[in-house]
Protein backbone atom coordinates (compact mmCIF):
# COMPACT_ATOMS: atom_id res chain seq x y z
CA UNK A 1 -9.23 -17.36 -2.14
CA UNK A 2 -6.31 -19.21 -1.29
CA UNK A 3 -5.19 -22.54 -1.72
CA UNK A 4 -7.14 -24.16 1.06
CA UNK A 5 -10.37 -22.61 0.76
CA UNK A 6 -10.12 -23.41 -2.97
CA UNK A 7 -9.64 -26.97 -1.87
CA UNK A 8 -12.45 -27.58 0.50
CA UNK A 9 -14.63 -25.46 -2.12
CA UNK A 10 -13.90 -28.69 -4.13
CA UNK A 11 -14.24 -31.31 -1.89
CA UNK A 12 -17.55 -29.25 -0.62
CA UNK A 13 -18.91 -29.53 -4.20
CA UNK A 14 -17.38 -33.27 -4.75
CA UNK A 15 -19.25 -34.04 -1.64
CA UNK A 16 -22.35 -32.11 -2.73
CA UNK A 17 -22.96 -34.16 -5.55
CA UNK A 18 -22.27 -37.56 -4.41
CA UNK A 19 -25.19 -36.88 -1.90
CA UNK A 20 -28.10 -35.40 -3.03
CA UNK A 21 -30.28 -36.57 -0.41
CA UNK A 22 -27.94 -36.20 2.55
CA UNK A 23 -27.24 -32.93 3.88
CA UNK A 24 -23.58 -32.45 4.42
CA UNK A 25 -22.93 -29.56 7.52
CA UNK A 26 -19.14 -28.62 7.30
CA UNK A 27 -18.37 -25.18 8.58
CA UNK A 28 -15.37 -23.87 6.18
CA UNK A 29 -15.65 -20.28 7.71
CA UNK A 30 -16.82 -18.81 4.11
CA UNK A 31 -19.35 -16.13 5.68
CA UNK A 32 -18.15 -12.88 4.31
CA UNK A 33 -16.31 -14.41 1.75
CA UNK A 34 -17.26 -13.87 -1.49
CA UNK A 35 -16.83 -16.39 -4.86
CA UNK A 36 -17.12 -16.19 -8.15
CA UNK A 37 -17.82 -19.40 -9.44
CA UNK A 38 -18.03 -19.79 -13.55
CA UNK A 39 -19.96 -22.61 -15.19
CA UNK A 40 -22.34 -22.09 -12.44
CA UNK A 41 -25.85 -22.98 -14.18
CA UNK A 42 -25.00 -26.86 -14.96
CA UNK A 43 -22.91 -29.63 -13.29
CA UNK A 44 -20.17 -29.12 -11.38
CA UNK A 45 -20.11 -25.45 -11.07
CA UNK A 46 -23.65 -25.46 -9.97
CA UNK A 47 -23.11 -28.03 -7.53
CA UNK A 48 -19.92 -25.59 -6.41
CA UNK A 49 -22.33 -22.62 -6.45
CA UNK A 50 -25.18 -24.33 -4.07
CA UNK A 51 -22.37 -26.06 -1.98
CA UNK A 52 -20.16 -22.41 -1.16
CA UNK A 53 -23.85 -20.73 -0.71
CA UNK A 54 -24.92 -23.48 1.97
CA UNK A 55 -21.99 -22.58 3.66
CA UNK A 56 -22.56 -19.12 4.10
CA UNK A 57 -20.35 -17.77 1.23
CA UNK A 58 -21.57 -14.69 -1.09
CA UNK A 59 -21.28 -16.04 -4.68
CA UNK A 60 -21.64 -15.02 -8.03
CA UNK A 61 -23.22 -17.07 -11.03
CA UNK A 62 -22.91 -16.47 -14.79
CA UNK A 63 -23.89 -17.92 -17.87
CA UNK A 64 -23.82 -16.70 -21.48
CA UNK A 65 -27.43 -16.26 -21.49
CA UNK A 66 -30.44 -14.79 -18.94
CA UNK A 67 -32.66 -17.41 -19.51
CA UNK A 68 -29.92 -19.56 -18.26
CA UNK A 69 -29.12 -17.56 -15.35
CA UNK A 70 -32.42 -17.12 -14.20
CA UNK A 71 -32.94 -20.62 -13.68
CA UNK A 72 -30.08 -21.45 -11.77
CA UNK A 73 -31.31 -18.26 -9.70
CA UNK A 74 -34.23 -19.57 -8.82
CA UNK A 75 -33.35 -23.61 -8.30
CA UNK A 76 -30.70 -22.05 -6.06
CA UNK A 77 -32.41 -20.07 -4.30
CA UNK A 78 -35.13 -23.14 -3.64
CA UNK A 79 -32.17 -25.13 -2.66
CA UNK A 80 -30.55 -22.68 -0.19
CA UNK A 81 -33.08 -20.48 0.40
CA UNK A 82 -30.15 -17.79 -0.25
CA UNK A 83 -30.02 -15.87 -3.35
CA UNK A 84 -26.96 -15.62 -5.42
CA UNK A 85 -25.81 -12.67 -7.49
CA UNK A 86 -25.50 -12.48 -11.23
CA UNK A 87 -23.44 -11.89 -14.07
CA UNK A 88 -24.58 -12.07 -17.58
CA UNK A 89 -21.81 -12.53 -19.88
CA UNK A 90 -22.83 -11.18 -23.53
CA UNK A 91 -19.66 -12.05 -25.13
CA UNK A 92 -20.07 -13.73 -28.56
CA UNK A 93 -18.22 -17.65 -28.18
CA UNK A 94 -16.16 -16.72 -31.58
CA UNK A 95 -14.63 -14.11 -29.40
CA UNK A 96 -14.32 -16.09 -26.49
CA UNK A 97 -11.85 -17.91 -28.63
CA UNK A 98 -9.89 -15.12 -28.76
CA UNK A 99 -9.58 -14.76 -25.39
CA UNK A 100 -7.87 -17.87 -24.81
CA UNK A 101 -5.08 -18.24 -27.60
């Protein structure tokens, strides 16, 4: 994505939160488009997740565990009525550490 879209992927989810019983219709032109979005079974990145999917955009969820994933699935897919993909990250957190030093 570039720097735009990534943008208005914010402001989308900003905007998603702050109005949970408002429906927000933008049309960022993200049909096709696909996004990964990480953190995407709690808070913000779940906001991001239903926000990109309302607006027609492919996306990808993941979590550290199934059970997690799972139940974002299915809120999401109450929520949109569009169901995202998955990916199930087994990685232990002590190597997740790793990772990032």
């Amino acid at each position: 994505m570039n720097r735009a879209t990534l943008r208005a992927a914010f402001i989308l989810a900003v905007l998603a939160i702050g109005t949970t019983q408002m429906s927000v219709a933008l049309d960022l032109q993200l049909k096709g488009k696909t996004a990964l979005v990480t953190g995407s079974t709690a808070g913000i990145g779940y906001a991001t997740a239903e926000a990109l999917l309302k607006e027609g955009a492919d996306v990808i969820i993941n979590a550290r565990s199934q059970e997690s994933v799972d139940k974002a699935v299915a809120s999401l897919k109450a929520a949109t009525g569009r169901t995202p993909r998955t990916k199930y990250s087994s990685v232990p957190r002590p190597k997740l550490r790793l990772l990032y030093r």
